[in-house]
PDB file of N, CA and C in Angstrom:
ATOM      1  N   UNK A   1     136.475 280.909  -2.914  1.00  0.00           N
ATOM      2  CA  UNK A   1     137.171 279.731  -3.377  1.00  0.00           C
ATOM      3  C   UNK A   1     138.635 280.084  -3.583  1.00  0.00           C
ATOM      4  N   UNK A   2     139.501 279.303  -3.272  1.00  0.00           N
ATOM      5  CA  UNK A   2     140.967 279.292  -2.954  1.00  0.00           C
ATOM      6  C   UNK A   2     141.066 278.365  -4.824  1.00  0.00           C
ATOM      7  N   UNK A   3     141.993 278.510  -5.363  1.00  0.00           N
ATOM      8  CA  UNK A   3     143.037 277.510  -6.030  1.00  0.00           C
ATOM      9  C   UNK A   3     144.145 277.505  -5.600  1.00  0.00           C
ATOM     10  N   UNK A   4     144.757 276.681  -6.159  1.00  0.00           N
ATOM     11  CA  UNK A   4     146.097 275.747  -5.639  1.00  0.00           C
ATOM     12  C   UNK A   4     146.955 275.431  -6.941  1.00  0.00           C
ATOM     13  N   UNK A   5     147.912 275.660  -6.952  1.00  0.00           N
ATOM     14  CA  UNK A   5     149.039 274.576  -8.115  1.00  0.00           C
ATOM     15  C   UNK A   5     149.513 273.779  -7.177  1.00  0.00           C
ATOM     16  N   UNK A   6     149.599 272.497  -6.959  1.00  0.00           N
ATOM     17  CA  UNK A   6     150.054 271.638  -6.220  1.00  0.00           C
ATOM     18  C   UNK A   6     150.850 270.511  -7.127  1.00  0.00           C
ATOM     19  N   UNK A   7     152.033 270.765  -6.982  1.00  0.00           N
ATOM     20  CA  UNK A   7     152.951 270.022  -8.096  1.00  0.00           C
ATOM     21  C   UNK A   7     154.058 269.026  -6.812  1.00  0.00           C
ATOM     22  N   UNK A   8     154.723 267.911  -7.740  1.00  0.00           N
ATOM     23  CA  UNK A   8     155.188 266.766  -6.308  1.00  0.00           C
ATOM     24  C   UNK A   8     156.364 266.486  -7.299  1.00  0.00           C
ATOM     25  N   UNK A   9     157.328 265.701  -6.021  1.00  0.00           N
ATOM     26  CA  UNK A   9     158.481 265.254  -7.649  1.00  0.00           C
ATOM     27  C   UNK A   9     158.718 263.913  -6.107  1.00  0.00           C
ATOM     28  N   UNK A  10     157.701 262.860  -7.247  1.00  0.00           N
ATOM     29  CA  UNK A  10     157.999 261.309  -5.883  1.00  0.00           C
ATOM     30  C   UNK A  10     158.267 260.315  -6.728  1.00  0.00           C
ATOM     31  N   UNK A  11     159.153 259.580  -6.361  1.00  0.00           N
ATOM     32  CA  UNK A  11     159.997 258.486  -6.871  1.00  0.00           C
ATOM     33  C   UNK A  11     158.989 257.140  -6.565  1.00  0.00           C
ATOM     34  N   UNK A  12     158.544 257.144  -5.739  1.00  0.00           N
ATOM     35  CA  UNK A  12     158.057 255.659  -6.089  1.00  0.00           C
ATOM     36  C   UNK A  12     156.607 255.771  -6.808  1.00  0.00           C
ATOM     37  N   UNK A  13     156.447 254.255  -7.647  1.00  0.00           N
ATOM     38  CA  UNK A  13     155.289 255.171  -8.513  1.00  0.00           C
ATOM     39  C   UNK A  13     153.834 254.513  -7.821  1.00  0.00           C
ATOM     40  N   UNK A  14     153.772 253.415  -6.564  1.00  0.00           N
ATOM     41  CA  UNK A  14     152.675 253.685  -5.661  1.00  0.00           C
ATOM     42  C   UNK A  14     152.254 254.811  -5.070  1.00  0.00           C
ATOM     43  N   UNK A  15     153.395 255.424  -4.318  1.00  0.00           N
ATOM     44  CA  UNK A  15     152.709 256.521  -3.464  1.00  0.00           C
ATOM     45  C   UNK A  15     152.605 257.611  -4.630  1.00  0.00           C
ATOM     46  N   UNK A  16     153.073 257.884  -6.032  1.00  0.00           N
ATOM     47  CA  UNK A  16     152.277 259.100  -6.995  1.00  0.00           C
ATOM     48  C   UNK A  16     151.392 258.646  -7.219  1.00  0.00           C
ATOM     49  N   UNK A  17     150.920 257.471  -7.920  1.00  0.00           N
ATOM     50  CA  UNK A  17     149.658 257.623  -8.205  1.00  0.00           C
ATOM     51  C   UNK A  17     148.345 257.741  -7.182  1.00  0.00           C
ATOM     52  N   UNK A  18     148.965 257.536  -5.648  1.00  0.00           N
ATOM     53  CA  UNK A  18     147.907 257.650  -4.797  1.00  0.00           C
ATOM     54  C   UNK A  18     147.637 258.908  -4.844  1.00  0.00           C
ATOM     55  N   UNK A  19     148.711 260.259  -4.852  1.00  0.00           N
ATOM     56  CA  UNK A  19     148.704 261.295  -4.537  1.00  0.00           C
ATOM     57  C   UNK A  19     148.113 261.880  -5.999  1.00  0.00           C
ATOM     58  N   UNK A  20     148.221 261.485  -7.258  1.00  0.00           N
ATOM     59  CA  UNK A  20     147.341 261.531  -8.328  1.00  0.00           C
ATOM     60  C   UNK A  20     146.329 261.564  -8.212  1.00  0.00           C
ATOM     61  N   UNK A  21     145.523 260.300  -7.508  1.00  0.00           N
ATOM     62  CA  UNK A  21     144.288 259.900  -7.366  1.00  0.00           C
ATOM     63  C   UNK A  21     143.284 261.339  -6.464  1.00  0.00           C
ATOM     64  N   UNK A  22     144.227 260.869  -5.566  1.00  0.00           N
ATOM     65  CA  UNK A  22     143.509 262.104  -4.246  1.00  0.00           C
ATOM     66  C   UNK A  22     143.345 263.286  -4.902  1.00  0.00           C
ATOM     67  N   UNK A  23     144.227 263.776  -5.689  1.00  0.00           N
ATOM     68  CA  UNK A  23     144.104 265.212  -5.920  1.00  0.00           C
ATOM     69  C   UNK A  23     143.255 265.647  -6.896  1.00  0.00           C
ATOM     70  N   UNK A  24     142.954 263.826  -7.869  1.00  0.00           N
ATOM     71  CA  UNK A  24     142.043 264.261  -8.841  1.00  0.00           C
ATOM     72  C   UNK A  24     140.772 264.669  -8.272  1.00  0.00           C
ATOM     73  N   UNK A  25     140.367 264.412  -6.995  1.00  0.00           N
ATOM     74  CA  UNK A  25     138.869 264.109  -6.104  1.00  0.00           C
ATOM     75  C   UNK A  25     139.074 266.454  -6.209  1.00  0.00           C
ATOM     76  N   UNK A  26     139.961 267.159  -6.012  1.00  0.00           N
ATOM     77  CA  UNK A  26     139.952 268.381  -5.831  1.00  0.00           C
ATOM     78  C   UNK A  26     139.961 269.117  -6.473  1.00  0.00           C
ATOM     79  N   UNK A  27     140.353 268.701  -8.119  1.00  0.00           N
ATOM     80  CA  UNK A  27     141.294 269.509  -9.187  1.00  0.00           C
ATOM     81  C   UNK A  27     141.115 268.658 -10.320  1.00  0.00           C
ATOM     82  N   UNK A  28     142.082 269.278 -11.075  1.00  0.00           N
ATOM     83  CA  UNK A  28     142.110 268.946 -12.244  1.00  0.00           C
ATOM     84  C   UNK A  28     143.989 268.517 -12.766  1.00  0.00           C
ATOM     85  N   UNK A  29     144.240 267.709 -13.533  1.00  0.00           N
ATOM     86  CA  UNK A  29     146.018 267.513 -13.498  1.00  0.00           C
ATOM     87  C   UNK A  29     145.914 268.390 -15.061  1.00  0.00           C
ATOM     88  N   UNK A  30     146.975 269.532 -14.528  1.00  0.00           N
ATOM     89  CA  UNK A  30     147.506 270.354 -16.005  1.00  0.00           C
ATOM     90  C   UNK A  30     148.578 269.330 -16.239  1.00  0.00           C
ATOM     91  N   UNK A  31     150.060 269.010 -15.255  1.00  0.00           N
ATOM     92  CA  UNK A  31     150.686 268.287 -16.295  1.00  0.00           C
ATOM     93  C   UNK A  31     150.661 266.591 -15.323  1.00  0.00           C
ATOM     94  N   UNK A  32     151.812 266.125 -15.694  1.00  0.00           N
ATOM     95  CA  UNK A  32     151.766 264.701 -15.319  1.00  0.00           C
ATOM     96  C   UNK A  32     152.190 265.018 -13.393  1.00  0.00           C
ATOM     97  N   UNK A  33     153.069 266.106 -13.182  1.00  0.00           N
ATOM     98  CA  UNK A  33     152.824 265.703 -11.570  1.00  0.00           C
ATOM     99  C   UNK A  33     152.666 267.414 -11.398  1.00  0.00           C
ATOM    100  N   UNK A  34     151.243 268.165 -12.117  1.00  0.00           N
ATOM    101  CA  UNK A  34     150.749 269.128 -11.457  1.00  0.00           C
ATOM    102  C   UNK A  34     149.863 269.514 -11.632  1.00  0.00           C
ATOM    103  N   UNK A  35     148.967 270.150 -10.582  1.00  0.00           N
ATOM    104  CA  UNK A  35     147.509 269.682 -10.667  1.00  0.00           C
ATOM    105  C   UNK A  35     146.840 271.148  -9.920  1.00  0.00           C
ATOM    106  N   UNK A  36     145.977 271.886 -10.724  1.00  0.00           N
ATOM    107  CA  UNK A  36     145.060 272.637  -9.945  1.00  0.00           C
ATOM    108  C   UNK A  36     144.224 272.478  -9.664  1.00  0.00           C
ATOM    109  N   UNK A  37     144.028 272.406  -7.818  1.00  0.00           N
ATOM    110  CA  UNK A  37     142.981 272.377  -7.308  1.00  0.00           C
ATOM    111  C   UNK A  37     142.139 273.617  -6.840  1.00  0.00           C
ATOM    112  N   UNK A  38     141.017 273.436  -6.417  1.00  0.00           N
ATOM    113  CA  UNK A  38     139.992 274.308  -5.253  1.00  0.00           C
ATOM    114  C   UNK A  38     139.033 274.041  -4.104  1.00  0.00           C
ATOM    115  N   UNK A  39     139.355 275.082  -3.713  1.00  0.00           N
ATOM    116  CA  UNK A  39     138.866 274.569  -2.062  1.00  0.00           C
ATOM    117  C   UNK A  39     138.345 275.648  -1.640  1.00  0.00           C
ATOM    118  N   UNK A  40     136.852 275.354  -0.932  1.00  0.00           N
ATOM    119  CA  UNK A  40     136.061 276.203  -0.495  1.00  0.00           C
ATOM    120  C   UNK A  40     137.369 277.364   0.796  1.00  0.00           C
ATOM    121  N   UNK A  41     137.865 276.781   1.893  1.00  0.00           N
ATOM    122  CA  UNK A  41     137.709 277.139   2.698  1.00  0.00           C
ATOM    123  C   UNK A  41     139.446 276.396   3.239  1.00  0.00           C
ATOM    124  N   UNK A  42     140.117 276.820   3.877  1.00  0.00           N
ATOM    125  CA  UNK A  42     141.370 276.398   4.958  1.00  0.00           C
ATOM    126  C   UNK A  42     140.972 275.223   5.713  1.00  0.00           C
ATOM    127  N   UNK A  43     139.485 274.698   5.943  1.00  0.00           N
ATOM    128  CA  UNK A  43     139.391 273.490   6.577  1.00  0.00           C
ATOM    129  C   UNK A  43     139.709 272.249   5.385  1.00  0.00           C
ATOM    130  N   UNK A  44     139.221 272.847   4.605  1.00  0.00           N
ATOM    131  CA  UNK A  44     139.381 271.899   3.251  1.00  0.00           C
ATOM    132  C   UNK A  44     140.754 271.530   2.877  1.00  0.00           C
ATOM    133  N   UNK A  45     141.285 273.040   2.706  1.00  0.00           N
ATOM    134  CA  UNK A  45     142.647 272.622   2.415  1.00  0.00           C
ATOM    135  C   UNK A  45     143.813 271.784   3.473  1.00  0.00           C
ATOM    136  N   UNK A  46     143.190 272.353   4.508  1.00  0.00           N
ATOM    137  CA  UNK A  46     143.846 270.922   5.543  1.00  0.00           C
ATOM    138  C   UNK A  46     143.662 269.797   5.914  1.00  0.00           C
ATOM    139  N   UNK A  47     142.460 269.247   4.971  1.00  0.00           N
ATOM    140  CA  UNK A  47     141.575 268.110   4.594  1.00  0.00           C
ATOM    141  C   UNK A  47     142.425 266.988   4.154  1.00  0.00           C
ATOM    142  N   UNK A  48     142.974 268.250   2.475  1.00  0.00           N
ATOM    143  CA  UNK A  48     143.212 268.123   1.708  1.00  0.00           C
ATOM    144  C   UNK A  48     145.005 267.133   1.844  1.00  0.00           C
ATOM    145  N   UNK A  49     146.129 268.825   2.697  1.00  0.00           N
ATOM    146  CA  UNK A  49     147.255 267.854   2.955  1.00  0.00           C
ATOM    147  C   UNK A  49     147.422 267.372   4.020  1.00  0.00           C
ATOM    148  N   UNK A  50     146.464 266.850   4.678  1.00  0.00           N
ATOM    149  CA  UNK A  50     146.359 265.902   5.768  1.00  0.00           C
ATOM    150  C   UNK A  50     146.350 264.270   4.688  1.00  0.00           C
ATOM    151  N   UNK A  51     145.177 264.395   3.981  1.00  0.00           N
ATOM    152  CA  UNK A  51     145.246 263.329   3.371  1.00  0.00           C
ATOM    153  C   UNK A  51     146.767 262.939   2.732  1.00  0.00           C
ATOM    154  N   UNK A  52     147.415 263.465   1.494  1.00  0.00           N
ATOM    155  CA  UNK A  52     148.524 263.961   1.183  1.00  0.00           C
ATOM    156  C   UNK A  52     149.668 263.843   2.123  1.00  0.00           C
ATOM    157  N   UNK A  53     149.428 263.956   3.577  1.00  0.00           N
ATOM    158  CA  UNK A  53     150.680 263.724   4.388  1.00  0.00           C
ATOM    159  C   UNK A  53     150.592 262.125   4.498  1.00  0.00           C
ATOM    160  N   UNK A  54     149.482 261.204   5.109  1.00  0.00           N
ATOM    161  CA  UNK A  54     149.190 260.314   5.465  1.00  0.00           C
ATOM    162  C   UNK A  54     149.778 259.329   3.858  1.00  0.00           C
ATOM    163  N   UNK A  55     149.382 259.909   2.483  1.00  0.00           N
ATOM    164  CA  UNK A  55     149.604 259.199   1.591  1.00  0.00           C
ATOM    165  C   UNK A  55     151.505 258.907   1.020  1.00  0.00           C
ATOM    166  N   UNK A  56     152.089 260.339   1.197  1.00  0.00           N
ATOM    167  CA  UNK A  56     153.178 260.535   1.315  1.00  0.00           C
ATOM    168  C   UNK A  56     154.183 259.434   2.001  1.00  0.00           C
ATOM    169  N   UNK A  57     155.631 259.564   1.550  1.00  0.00           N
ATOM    170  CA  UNK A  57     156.876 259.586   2.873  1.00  0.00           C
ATOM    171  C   UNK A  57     157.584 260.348   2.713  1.00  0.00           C
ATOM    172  N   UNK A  58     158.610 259.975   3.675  1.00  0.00           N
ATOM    173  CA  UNK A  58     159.646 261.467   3.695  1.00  0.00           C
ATOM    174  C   UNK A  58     160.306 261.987   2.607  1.00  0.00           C
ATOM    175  N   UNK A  59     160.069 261.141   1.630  1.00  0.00           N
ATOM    176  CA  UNK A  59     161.333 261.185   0.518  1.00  0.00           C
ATOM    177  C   UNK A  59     159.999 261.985  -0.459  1.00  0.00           C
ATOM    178  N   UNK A  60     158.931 262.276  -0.100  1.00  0.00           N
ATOM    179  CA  UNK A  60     158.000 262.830  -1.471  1.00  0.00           C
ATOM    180  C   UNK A  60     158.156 264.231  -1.136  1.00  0.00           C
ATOM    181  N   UNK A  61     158.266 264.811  -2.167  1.00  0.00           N
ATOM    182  CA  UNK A  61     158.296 267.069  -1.938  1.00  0.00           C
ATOM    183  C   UNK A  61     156.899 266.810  -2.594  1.00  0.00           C
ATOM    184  N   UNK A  62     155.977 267.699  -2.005  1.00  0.00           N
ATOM    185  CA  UNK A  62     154.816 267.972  -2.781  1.00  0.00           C
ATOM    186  C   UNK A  62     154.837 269.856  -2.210  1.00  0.00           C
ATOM    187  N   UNK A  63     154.375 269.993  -3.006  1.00  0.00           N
ATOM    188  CA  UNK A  63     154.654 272.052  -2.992  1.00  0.00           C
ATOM    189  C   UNK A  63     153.035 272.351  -3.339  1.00  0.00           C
ATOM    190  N   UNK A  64     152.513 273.443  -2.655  1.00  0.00           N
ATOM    191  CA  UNK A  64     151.255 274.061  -3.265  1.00  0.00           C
ATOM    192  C   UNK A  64     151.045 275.272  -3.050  1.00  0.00           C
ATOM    193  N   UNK A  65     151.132 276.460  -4.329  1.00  0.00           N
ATOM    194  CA  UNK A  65     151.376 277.222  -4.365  1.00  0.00           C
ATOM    195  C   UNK A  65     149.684 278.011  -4.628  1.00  0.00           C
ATOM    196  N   UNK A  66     149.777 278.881  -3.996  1.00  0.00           N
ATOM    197  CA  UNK A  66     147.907 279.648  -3.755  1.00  0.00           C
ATOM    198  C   UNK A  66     148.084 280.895  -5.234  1.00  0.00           C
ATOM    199  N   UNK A  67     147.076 280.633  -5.609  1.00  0.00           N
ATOM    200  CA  UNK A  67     146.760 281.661  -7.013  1.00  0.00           C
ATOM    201  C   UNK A  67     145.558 282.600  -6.336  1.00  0.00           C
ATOM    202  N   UNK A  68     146.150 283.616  -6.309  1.00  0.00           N
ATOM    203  CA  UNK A  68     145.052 284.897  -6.154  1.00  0.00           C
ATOM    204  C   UNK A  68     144.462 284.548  -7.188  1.00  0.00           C
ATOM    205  N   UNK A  69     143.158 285.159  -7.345  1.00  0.00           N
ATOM    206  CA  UNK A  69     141.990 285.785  -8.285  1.00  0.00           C
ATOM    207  C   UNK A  69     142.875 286.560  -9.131  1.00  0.00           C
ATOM    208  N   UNK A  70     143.622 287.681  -8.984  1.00  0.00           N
ATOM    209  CA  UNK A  70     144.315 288.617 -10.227  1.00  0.00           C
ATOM    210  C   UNK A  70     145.300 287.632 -10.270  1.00  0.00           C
ATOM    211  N   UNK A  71     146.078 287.249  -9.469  1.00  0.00           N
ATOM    212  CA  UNK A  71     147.223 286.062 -10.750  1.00  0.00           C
ATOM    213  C   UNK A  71     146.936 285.065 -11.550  1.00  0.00           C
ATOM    214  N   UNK A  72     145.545 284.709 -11.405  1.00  0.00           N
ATOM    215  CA  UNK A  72     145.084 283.552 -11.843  1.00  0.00           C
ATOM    216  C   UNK A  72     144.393 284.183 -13.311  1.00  0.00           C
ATOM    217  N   UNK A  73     143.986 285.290 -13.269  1.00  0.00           N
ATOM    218  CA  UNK A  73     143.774 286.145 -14.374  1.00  0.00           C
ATOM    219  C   UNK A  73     144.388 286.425 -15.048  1.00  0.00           C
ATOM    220  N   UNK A  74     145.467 286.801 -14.511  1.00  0.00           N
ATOM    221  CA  UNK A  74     146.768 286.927 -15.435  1.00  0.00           C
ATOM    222  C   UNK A  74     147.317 286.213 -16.252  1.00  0.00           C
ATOM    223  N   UNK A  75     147.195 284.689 -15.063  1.00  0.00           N
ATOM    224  CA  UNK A  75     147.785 283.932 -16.046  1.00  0.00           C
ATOM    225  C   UNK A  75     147.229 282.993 -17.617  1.00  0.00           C
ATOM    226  N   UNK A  76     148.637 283.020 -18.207  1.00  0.00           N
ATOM    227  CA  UNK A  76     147.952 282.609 -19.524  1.00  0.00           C
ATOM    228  C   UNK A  76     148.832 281.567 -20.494  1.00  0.00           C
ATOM    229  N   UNK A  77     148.588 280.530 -20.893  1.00  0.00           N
ATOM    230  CA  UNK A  77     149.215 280.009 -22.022  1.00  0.00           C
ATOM    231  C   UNK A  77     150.308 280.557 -22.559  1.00  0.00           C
ATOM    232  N   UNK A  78     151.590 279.703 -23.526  1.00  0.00           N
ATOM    233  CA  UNK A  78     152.301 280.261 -24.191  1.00  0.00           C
ATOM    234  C   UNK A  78     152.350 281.073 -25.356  1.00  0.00           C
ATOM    235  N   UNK A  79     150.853 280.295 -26.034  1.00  0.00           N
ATOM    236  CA  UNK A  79     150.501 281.123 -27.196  1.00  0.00           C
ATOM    237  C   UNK A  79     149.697 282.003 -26.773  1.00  0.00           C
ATOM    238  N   UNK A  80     149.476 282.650 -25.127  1.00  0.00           N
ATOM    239  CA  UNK A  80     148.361 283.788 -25.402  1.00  0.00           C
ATOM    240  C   UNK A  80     147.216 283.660 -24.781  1.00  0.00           C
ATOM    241  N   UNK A  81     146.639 282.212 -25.003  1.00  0.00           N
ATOM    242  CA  UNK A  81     145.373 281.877 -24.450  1.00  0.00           C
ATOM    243  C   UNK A  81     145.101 282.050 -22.933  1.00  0.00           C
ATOM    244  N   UNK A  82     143.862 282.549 -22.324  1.00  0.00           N
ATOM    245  CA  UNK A  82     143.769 282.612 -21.055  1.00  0.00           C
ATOM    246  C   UNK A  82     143.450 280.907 -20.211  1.00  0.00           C
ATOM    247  N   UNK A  83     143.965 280.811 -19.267  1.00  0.00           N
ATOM    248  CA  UNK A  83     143.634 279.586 -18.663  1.00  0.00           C
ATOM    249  C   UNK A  83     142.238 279.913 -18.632  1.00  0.00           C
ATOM    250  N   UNK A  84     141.369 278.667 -18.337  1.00  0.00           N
ATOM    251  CA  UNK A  84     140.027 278.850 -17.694  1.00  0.00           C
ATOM    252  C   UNK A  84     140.166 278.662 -16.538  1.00  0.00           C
ATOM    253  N   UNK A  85     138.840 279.357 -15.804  1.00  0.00           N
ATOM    254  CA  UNK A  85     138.954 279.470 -14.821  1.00  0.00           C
ATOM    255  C   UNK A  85     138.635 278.209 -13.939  1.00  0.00           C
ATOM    256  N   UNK A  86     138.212 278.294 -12.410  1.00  0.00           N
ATOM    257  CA  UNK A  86     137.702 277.236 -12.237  1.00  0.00           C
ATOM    258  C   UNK A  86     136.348 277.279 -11.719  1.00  0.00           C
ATOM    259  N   UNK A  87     135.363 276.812 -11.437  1.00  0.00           N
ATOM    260  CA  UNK A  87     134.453 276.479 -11.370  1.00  0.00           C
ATOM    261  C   UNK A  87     133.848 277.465  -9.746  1.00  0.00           C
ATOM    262  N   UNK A  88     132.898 278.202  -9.674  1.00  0.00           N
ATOM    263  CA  UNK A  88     132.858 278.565  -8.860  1.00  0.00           C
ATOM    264  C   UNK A  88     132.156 277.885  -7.829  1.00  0.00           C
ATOM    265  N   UNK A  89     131.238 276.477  -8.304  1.00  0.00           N
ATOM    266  CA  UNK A  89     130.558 275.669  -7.215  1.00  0.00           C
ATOM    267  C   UNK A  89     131.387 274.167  -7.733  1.00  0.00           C
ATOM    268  N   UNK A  90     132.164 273.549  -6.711  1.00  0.00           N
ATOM    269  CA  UNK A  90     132.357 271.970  -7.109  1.00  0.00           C
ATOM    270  C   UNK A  90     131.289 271.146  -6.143  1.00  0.00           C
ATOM    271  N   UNK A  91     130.899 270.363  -6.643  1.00  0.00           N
ATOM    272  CA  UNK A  91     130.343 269.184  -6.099  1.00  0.00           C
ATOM    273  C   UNK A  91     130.975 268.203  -6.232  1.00  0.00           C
ATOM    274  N   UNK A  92     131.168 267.797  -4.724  1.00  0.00           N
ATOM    275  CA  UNK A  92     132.446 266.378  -4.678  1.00  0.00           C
ATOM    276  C   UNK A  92     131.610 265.233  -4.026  1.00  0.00           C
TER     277      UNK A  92
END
């Protein structure tokens, strides 16, 4: 299983909340436009910004940045706390 930080900075507020919507089907939203997802496999994830391109226009940046297993371990809260992890089976 792959994760993702997939964070967007889009001005109109139809096409975010579509791209909200979609991403909730993969992930989970840490803040208001960023969201970790997971994905079995590279077919998925091109599933994924295929959908995301089609929902998009030119004017939307959406970025998704891949978390190894040890960075994702690493990472942690401000006060300390470890993120949780994610789920090693999703059912979608």
């Amino acid at each position: 299983m792959q994760v993702y930080v997939v964070c967007y900075d889009i001005t109109d507020d139809g096409i975010r909340n579509r791209i909200a919507k979609a991403l909730l089907a993969y992930g989970e939203r840490v803040q208001y436009s960023v969201f970790e997802i997971a994905v079995e496999n590279a077919d998925i994830l091109e599933k994924v910004c295929k959908e995301l391109r089609e929902i998009s226009d030119e004017d939307s940046e959406i970025r998704l940045y891949r978390l190894c297993a040890t960075c994702r371990q690493d990472s942690h809260l401000l006060d300390g706390q470890h993120i949780a992890q994610m789920p090693e089976v999703l059912i979608l």
